[in-house]
Each structure stands twice: as C-alpha cells, then as structure tokens.
Protein backbone atom coordinates (compact mmCIF):
# COMPACT_ATOMS: atom_id res chain seq x y z
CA UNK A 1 128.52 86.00 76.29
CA UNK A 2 129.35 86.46 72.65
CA UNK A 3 132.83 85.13 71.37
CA UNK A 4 135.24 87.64 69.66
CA UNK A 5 138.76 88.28 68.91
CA UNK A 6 140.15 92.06 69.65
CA UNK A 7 142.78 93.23 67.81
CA UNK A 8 144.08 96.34 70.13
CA UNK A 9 146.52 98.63 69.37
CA UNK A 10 148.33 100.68 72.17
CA UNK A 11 148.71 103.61 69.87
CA UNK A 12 145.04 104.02 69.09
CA UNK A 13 141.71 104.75 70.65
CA UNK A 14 139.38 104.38 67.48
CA UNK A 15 137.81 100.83 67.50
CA UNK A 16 136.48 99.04 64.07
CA UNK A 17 133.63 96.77 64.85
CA UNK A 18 133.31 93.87 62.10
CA UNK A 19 129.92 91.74 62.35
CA UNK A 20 129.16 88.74 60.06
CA UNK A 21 125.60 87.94 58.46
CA UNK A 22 123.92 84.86 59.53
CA UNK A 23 125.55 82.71 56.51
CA UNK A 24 129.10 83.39 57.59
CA UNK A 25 131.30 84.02 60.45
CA UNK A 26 134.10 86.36 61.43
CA UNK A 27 136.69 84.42 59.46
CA UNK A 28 135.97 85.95 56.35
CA UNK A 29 137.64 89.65 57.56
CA UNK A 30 140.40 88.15 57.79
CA UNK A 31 141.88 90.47 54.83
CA UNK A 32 139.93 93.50 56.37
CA UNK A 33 141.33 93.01 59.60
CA UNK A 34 144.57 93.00 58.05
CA UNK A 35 144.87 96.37 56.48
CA UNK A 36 142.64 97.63 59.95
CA UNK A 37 144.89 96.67 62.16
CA UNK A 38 147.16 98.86 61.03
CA UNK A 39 145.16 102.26 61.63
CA UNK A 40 142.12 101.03 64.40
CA UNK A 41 141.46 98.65 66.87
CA UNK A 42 139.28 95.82 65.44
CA UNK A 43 136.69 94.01 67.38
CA UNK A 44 135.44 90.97 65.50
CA UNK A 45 132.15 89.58 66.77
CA UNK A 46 130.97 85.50 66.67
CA UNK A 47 126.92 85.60 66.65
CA UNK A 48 125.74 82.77 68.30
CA UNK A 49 126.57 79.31 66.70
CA UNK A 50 130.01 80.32 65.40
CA UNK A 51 133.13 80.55 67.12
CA UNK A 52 132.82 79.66 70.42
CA UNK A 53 129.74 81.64 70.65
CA UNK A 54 126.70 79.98 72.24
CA UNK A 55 124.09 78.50 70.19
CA UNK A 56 121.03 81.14 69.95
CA UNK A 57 118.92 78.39 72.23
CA UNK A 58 121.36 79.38 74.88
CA UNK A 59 119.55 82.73 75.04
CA UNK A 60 116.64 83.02 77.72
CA UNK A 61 115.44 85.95 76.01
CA UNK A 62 114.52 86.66 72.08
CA UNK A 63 118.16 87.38 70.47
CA UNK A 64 118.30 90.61 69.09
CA UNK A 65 121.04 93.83 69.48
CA UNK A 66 119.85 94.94 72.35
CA UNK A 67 120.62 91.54 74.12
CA UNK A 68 124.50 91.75 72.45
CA UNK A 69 125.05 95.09 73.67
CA UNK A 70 124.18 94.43 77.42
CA UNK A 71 126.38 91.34 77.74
C-alpha cells in the first residue's frame, strides 16, 4: 500500500489529487496544499521509496498506475 497524507474537509466532496515525479516527493506541495485546503480535499500520494511508501522491489508485479489504483 502506497503512503499518503489526506487533507479532508467536512464541507467538501471535490478531492485534489497531488502526485510527485520520480526526483521528488510529496513534500514539495506543501504551499499547494495550503491554498487547496481551503476549497478541496487534497490527497497527497508517496510513490514507492518516499514517505513511508514501500520500496518499488516490494512490488510482485511491474509498478505502474494500474497497480496504484487497485491497492
């Protein structure tokens, strides 16, 4: 299972879904997730290796989006 940190706000239904490229990690939204917070709910996604996401050897099966959205 993929780490993440969900921002949720009672008051809204619309979710923001914030995914970092392989050189970085979720940290650097943390000025987007800011100013989101305030108008969405904001999911923010650790691929594997950051946070305390799995490494990607973890993974029986090639890693790809269709493995991250069945989990």
């Amino acid at each position: 299972m993929l780490d993440y940190q969900f921002y949720k706000r009672e008051d809204r239904d619309e979710t923001i879904i914030l995914l970092h490229g392989m050189g970085g990690s979720s940290k650097i939204f943390y000025k987007q997730i800011r100013l989101y917070q305030e108008s969405f709910n904001v999911l923010a996604i650790h691929l594997p290796g950051h946070g305390e996401s799995p490494d990607i050897q973890y993974y029986k099966e090639p890693f790809n989006y269709d493995l991250v959205v069945g989990e």
